[in-house]
PDB file of N, CA and C in Angstrom:
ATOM      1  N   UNK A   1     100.875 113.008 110.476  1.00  0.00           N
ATOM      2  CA  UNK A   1      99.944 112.082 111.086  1.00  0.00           C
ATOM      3  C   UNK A   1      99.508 111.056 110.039  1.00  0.00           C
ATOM      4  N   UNK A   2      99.494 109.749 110.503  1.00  0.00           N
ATOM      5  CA  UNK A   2      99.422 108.307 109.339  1.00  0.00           C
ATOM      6  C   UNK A   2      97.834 108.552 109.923  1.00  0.00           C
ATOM      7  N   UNK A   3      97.460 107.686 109.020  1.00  0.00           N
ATOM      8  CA  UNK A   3      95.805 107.592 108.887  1.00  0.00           C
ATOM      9  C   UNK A   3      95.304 106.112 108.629  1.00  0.00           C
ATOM     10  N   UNK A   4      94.740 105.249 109.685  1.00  0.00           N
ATOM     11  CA  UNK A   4      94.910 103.690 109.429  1.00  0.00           C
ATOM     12  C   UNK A   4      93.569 103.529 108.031  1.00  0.00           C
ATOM     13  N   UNK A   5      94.383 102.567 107.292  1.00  0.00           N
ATOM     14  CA  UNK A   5      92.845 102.080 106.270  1.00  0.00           C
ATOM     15  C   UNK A   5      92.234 101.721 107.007  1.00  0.00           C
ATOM     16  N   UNK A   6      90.898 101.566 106.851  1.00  0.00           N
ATOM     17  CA  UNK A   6      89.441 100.510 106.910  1.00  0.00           C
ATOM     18  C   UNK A   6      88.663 100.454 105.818  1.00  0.00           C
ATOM     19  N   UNK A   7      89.259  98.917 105.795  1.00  0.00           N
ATOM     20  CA  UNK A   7      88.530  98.537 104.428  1.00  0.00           C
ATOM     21  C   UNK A   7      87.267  97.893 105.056  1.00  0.00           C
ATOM     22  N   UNK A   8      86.488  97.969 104.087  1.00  0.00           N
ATOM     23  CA  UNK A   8      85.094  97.872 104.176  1.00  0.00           C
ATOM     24  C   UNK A   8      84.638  96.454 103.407  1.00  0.00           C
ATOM     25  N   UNK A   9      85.311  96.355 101.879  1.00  0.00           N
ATOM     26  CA  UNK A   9      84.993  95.225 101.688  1.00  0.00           C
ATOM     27  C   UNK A   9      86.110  94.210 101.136  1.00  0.00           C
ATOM     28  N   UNK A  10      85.509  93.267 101.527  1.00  0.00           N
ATOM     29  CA  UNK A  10      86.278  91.799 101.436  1.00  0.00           C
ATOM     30  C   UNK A  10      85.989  90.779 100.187  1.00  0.00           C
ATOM     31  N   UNK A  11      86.242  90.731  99.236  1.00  0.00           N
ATOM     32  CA  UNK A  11      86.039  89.682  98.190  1.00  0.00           C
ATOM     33  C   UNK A  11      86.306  88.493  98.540  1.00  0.00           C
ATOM     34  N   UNK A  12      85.516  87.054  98.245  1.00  0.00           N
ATOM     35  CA  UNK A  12      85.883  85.862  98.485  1.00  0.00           C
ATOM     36  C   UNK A  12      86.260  85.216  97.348  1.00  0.00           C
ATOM     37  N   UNK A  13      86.640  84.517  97.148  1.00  0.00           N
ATOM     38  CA  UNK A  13      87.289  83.754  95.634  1.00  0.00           C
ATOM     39  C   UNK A  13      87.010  82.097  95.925  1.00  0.00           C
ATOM     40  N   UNK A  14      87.276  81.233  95.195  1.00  0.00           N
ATOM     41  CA  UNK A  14      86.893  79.847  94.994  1.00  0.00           C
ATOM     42  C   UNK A  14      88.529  79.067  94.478  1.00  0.00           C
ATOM     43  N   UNK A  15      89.182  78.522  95.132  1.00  0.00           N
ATOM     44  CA  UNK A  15      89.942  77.628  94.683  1.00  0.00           C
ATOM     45  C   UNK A  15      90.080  76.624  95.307  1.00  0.00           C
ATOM     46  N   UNK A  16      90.583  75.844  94.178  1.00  0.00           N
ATOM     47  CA  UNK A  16      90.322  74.097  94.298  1.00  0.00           C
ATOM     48  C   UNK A  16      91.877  74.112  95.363  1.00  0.00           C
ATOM     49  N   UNK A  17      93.329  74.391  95.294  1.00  0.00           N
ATOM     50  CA  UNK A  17      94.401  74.527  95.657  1.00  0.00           C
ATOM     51  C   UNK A  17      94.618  75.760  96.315  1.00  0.00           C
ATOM     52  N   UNK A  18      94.585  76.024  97.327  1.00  0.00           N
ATOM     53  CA  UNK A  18      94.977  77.312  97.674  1.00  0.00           C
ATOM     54  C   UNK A  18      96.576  78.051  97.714  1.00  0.00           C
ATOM     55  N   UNK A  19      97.120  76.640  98.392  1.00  0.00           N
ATOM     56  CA  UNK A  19      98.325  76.986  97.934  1.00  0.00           C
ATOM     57  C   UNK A  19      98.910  77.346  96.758  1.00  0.00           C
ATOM     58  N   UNK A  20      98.577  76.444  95.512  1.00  0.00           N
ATOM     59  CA  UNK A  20      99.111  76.681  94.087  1.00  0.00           C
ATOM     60  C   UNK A  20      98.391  77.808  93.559  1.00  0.00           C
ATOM     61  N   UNK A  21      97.093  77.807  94.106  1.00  0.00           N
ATOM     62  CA  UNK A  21      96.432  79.357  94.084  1.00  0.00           C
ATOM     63  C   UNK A  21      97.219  80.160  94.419  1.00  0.00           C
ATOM     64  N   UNK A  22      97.625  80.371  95.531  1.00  0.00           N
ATOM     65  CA  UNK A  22      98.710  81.903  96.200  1.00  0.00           C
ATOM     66  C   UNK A  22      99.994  81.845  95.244  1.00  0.00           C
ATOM     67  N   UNK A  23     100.556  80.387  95.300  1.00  0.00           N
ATOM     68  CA  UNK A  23     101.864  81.204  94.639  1.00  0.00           C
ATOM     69  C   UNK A  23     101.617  81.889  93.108  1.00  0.00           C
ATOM     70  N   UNK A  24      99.901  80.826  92.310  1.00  0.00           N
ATOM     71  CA  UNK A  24     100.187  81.345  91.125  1.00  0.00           C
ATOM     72  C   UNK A  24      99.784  83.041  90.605  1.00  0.00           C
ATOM     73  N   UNK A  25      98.543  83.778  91.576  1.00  0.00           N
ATOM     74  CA  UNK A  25      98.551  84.741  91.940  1.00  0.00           C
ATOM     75  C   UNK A  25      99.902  85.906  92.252  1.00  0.00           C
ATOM     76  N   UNK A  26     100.111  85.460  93.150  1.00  0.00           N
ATOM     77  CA  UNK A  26     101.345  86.096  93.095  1.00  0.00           C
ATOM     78  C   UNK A  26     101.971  86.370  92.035  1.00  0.00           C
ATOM     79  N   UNK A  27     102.436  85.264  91.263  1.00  0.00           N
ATOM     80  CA  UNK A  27     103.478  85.348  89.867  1.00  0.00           C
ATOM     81  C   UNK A  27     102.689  85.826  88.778  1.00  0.00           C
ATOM     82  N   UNK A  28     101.661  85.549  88.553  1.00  0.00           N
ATOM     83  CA  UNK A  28     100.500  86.358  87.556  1.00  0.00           C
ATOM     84  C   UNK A  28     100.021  87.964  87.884  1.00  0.00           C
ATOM     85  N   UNK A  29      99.770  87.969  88.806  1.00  0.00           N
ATOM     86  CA  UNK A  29      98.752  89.540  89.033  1.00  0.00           C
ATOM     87  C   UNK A  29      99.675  90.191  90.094  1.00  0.00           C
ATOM     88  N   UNK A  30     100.687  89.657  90.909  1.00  0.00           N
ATOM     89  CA  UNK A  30     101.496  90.792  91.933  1.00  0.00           C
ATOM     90  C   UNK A  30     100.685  90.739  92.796  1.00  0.00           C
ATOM     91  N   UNK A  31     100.243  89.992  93.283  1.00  0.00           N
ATOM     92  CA  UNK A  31      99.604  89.992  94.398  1.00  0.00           C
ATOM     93  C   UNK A  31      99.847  89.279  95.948  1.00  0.00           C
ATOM     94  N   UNK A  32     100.089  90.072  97.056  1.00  0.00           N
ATOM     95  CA  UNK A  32     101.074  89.633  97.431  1.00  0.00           C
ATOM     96  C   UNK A  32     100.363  89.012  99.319  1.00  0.00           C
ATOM     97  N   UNK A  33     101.143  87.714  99.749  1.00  0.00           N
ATOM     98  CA  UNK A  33     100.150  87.213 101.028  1.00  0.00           C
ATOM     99  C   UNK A  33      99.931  88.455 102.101  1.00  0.00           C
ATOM    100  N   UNK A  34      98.884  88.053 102.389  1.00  0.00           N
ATOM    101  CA  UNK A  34      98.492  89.022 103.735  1.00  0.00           C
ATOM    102  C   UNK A  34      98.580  88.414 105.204  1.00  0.00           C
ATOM    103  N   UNK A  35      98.033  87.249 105.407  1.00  0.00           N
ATOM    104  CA  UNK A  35      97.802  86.317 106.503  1.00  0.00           C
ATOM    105  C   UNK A  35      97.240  85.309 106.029  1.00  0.00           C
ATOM    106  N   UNK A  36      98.131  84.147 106.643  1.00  0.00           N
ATOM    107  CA  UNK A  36      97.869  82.416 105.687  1.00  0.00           C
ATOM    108  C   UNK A  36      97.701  81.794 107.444  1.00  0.00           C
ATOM    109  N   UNK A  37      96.247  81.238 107.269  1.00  0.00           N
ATOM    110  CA  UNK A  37      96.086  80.505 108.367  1.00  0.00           C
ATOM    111  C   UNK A  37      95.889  78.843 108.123  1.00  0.00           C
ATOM    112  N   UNK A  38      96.624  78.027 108.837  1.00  0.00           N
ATOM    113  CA  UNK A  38      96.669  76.630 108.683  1.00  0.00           C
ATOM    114  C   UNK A  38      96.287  75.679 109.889  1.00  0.00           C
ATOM    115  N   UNK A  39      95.587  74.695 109.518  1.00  0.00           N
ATOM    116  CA  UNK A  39      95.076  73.191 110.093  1.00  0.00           C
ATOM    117  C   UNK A  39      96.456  72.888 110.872  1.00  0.00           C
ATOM    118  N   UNK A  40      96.249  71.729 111.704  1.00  0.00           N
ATOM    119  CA  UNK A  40      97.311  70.867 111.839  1.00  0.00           C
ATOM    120  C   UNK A  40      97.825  70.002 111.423  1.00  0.00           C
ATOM    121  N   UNK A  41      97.005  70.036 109.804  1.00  0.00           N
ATOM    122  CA  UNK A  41      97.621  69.176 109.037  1.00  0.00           C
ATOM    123  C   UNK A  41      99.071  69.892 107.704  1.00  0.00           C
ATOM    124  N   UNK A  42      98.549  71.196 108.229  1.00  0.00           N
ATOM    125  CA  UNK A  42      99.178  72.281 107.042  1.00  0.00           C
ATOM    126  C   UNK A  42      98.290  72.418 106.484  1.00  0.00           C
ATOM    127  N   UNK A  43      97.147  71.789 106.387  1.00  0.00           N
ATOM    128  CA  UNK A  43      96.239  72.876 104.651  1.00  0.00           C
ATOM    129  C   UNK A  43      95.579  74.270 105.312  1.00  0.00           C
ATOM    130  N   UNK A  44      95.576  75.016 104.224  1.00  0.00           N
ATOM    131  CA  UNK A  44      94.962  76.235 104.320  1.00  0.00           C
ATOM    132  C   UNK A  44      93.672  76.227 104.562  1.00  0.00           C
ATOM    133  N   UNK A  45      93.087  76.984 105.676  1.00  0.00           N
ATOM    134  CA  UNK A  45      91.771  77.014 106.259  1.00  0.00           C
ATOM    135  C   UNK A  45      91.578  78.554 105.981  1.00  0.00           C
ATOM    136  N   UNK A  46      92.096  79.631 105.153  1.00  0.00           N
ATOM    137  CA  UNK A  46      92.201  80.992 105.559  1.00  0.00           C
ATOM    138  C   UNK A  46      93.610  82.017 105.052  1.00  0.00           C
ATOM    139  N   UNK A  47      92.783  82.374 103.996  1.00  0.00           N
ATOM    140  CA  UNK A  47      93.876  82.805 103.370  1.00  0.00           C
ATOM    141  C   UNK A  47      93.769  84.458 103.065  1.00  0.00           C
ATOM    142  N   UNK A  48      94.701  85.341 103.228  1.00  0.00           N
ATOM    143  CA  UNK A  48      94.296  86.753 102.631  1.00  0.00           C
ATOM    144  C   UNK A  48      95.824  87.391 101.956  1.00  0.00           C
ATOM    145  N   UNK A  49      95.065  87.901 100.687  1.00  0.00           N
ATOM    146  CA  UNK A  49      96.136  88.393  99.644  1.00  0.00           C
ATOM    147  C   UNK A  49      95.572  89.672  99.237  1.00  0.00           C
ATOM    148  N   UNK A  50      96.817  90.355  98.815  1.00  0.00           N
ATOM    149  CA  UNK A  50      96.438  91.921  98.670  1.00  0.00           C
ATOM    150  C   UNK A  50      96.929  92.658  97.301  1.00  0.00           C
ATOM    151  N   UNK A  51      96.649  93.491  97.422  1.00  0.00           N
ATOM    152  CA  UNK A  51      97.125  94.211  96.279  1.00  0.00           C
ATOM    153  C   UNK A  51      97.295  95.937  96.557  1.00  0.00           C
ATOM    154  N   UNK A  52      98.484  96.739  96.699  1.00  0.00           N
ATOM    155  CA  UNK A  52      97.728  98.402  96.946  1.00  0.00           C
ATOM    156  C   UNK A  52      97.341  98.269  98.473  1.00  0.00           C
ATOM    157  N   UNK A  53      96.066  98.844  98.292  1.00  0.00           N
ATOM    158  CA  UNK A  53      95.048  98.984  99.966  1.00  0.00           C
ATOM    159  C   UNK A  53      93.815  97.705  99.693  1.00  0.00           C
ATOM    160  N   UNK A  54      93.913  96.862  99.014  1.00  0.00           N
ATOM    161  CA  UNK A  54      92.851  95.890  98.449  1.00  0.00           C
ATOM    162  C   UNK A  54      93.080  94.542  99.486  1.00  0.00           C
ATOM    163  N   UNK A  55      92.271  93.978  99.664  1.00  0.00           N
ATOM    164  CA  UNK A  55      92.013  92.270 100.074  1.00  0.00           C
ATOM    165  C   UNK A  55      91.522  91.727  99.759  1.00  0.00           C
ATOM    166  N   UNK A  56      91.449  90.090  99.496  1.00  0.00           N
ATOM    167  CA  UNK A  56      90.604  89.500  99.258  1.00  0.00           C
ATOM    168  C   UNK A  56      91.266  88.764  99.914  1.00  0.00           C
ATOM    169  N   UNK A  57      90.024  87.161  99.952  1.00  0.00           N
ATOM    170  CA  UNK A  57      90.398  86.459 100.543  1.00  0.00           C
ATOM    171  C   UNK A  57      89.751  84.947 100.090  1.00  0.00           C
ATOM    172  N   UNK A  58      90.189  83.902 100.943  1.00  0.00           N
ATOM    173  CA  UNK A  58      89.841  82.388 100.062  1.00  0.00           C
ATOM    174  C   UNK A  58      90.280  81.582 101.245  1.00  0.00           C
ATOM    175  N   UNK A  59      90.099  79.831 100.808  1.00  0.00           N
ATOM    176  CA  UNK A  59      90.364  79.278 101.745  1.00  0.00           C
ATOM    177  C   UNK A  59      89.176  78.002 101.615  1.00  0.00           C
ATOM    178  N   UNK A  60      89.347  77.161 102.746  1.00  0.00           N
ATOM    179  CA  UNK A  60      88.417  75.833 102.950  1.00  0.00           C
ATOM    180  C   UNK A  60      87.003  76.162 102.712  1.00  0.00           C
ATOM    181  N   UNK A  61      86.192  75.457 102.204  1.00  0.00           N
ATOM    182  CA  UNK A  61      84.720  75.710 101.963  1.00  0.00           C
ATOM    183  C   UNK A  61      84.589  76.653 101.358  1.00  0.00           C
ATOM    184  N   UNK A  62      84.825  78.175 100.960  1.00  0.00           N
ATOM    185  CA  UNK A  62      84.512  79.117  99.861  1.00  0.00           C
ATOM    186  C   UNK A  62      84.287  78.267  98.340  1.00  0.00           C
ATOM    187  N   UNK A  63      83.126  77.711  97.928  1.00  0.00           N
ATOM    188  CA  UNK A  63      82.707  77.604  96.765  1.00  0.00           C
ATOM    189  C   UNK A  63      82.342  77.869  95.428  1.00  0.00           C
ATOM    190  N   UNK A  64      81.858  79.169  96.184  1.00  0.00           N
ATOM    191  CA  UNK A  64      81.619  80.384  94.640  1.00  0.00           C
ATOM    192  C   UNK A  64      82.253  80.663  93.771  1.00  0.00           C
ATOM    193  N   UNK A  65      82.026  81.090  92.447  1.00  0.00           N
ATOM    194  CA  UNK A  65      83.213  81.673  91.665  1.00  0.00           C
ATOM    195  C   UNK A  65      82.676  83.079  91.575  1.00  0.00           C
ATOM    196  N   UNK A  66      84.034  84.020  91.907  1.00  0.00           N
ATOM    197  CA  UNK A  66      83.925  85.611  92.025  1.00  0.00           C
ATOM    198  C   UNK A  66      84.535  86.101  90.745  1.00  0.00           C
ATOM    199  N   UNK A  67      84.197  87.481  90.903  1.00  0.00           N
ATOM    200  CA  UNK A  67      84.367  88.661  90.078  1.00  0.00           C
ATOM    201  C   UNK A  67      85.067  89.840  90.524  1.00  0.00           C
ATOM    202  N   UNK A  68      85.991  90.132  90.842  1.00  0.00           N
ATOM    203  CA  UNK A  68      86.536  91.392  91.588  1.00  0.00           C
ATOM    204  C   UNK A  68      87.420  92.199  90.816  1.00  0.00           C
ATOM    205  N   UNK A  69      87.523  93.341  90.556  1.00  0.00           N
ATOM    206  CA  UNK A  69      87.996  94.469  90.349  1.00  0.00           C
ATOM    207  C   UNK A  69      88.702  95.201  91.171  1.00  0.00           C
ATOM    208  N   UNK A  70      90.344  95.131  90.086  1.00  0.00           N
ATOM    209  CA  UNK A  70      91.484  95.597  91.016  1.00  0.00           C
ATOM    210  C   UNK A  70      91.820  97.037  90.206  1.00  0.00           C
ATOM    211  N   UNK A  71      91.861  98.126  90.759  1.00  0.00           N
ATOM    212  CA  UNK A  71      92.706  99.347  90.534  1.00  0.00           C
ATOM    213  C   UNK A  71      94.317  99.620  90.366  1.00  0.00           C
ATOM    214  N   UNK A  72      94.660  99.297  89.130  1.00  0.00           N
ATOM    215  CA  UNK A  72      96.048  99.360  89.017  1.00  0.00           C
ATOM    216  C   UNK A  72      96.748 100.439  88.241  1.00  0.00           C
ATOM    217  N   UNK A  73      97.863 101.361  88.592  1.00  0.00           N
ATOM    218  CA  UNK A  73      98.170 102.222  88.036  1.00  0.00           C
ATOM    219  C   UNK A  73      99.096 101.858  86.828  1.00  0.00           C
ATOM    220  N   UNK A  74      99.422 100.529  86.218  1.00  0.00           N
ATOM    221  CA  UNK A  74     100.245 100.500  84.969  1.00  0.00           C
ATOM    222  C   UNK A  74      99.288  99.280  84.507  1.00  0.00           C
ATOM    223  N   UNK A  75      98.558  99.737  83.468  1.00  0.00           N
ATOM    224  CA  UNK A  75      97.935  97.869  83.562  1.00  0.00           C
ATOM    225  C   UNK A  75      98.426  97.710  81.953  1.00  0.00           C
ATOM    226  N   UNK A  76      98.803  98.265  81.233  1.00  0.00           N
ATOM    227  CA  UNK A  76      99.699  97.682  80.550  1.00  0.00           C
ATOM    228  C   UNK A  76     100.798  96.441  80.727  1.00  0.00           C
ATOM    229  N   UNK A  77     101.468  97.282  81.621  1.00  0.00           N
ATOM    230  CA  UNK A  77     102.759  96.250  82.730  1.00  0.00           C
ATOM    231  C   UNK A  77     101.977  95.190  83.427  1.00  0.00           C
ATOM    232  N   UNK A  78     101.069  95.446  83.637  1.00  0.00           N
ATOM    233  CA  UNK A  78     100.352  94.390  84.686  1.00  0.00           C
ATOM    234  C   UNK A  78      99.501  93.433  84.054  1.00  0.00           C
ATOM    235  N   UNK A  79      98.865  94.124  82.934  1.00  0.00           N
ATOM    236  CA  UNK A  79      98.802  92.757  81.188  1.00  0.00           C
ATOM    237  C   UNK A  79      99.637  91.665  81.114  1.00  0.00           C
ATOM    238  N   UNK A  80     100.511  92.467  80.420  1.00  0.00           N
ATOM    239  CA  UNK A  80     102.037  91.789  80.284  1.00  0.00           C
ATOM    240  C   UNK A  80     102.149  90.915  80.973  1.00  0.00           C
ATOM    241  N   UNK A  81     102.515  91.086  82.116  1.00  0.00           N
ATOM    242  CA  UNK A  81     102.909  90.270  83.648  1.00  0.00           C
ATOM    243  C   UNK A  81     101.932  89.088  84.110  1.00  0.00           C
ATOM    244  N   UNK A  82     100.609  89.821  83.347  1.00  0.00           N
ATOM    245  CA  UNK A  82      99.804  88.478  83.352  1.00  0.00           C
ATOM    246  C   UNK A  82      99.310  87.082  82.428  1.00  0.00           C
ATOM    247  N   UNK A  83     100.136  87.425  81.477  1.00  0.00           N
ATOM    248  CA  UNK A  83     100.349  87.035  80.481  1.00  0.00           C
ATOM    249  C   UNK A  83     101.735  86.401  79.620  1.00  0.00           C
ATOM    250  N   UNK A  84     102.130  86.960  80.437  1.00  0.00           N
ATOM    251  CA  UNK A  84     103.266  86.085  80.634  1.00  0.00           C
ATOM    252  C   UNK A  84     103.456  85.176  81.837  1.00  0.00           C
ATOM    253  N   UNK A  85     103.029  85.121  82.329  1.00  0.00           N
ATOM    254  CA  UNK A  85     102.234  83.590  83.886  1.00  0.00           C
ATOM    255  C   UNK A  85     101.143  82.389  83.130  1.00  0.00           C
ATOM    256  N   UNK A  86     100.747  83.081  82.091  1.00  0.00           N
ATOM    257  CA  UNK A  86      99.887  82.249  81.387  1.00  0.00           C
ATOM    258  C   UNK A  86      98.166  82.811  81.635  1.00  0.00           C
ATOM    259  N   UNK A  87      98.357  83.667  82.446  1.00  0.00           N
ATOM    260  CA  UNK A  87      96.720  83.809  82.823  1.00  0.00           C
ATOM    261  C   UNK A  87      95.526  83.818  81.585  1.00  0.00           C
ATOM    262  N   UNK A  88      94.742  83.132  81.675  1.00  0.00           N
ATOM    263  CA  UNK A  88      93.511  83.104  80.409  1.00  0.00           C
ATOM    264  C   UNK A  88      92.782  84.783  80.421  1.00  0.00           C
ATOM    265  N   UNK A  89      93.374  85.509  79.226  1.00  0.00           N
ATOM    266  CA  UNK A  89      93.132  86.958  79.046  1.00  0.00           C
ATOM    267  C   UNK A  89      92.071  86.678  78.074  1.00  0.00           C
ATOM    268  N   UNK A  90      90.153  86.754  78.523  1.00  0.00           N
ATOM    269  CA  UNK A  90      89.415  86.829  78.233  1.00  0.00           C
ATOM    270  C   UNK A  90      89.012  87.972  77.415  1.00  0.00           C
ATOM    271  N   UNK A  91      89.666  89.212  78.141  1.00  0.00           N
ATOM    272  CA  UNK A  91      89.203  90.607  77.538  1.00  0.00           C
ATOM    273  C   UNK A  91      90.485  91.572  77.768  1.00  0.00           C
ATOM    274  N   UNK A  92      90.651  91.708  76.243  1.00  0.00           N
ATOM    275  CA  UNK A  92      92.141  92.102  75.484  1.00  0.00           C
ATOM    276  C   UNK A  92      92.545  93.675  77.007  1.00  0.00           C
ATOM    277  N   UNK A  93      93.570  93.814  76.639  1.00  0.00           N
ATOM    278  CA  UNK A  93      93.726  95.237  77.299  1.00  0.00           C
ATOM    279  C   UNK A  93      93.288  96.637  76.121  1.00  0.00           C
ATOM    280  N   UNK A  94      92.236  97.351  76.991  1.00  0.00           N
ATOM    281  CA  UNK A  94      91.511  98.271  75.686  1.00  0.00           C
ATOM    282  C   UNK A  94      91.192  99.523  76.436  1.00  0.00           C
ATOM    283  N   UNK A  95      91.144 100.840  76.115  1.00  0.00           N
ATOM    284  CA  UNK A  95      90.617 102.134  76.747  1.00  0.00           C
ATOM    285  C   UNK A  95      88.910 101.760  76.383  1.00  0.00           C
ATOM    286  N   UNK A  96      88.450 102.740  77.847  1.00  0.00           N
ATOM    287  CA  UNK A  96      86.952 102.648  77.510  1.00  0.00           C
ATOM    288  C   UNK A  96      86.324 103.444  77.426  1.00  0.00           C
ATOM    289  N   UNK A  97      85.246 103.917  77.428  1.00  0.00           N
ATOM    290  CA  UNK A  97      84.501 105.109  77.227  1.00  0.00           C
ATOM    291  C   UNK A  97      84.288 105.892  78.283  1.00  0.00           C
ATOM    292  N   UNK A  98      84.375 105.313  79.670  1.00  0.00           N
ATOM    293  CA  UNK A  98      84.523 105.699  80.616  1.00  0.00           C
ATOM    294  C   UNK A  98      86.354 106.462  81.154  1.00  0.00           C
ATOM    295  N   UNK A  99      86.930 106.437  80.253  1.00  0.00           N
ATOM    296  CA  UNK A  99      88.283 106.960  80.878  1.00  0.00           C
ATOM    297  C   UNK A  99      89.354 105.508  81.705  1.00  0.00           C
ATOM    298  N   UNK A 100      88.953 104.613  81.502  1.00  0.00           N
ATOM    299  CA  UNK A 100      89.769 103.672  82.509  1.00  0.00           C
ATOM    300  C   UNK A 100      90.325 102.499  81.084  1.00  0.00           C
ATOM    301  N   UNK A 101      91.979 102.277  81.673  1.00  0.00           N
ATOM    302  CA  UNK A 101      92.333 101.604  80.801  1.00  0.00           C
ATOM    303  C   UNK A 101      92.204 100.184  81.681  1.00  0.00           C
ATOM    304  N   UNK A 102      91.825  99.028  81.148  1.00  0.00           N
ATOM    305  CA  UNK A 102      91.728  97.689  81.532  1.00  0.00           C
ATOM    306  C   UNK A 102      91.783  96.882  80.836  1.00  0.00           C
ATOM    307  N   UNK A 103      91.558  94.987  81.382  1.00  0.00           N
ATOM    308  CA  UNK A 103      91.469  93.778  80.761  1.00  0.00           C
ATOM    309  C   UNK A 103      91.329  93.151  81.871  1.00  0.00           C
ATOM    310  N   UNK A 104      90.423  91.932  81.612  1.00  0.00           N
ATOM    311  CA  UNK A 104      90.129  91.210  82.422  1.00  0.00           C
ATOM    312  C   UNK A 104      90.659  89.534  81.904  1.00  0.00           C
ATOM    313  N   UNK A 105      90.766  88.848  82.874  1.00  0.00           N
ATOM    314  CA  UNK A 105      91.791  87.612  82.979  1.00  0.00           C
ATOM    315  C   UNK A 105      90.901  86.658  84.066  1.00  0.00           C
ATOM    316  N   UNK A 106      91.001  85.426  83.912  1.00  0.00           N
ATOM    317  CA  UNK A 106      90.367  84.103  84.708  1.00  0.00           C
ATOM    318  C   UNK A 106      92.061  83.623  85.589  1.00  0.00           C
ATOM    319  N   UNK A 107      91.524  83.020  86.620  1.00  0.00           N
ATOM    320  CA  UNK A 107      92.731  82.367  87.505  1.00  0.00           C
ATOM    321  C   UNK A 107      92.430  81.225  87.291  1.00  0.00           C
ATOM    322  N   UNK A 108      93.711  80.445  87.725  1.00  0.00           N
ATOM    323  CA  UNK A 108      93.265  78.818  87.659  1.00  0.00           C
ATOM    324  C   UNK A 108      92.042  77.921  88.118  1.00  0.00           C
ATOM    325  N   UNK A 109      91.211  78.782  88.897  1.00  0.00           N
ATOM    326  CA  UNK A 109      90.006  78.229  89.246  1.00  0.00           C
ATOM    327  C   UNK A 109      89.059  78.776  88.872  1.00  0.00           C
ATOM    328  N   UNK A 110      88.732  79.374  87.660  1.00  0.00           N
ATOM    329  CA  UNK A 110      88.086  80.072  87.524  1.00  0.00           C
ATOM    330  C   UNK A 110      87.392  81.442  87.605  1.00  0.00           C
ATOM    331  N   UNK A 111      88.058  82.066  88.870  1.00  0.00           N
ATOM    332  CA  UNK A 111      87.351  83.382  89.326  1.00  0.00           C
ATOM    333  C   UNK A 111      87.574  84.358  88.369  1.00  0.00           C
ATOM    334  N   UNK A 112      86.726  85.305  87.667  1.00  0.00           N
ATOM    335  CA  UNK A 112      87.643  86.596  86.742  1.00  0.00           C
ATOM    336  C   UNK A 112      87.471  87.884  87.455  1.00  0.00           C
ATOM    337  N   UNK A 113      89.192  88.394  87.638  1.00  0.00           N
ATOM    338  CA  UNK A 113      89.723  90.122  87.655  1.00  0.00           C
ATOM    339  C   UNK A 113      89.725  90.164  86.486  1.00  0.00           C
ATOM    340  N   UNK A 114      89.077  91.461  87.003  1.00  0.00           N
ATOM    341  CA  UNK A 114      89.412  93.136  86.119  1.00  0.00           C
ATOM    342  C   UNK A 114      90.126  94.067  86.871  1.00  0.00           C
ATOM    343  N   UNK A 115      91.045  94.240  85.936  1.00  0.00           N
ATOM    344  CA  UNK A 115      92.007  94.985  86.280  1.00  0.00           C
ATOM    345  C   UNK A 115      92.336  96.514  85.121  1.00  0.00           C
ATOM    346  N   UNK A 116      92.342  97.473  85.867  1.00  0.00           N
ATOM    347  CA  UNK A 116      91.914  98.974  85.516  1.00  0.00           C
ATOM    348  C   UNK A 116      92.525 100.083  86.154  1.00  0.00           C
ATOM    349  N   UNK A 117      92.603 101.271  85.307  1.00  0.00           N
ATOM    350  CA  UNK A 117      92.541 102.694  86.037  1.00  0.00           C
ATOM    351  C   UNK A 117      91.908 102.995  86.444  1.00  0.00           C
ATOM    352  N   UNK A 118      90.084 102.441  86.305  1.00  0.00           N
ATOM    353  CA  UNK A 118      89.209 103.191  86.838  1.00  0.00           C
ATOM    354  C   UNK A 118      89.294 103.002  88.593  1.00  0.00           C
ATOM    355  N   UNK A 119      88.897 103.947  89.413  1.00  0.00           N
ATOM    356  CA  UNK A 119      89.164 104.236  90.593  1.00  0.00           C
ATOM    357  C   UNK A 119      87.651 104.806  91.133  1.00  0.00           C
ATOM    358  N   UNK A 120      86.813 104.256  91.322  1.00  0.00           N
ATOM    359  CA  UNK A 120      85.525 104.647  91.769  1.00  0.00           C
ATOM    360  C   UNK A 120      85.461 105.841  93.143  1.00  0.00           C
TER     361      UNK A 120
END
């Protein structure tokens, strides 16, 4: 017997490009589209990208700059991978006192993941 997720929460993010946002996401952090909703002009009004069982989401008018925390099981590899995309790695990859290995990284618009073992 499958068991449907329900996710509970939704992160919003801030980008100036959404498009160059998604693809550069993607190629930086593995993060991959969920549902891309568009105008009739083509621009993005509504965007959702995932990671694992994770969402977030972005799009027209979202202004804020966010903070979200992703659970990843190699974040070594997933350093790497982000860092080699170019992502601005604010906070080195380091074990913590808490048991979770991480580093945190800025996207082209500013928003910063953390990305970790820890698993709340």
């Amino acid at each position: 017997m499958t068991s449907e997720i329900r996710r509970t929460f939704y992160p919003l993010i801030a980008t100036a490009d959404p498009d160059k946002s998604m693809e550069w996401l993607e190629k930086a952090f593995g993060f991959v589209q969920h549902n891309v909703y568009r105008d009739d002009s083509g621009k993005i009004v509504h965007a959702e990208m995932g990671y694992d069982t994770g969402l977030f989401m972005f799009g027209a008018g979202v202004q804020v700059k966010a903070a979200v925390y992703v659970a990843v099981d190699d974040p070594d590899a997933h350093h790497a991978r982000a860092k080699a995309a170019g992502a601005e790695i604010f906070r080195e990859l380091a074990d913590t006192d808490y048991g979770s290995r991480d580093y945190a990284a800025r996207d082209l618009d500013g928003n910063e993941w953390y990305f970790g073992t820890y698993r709340p």
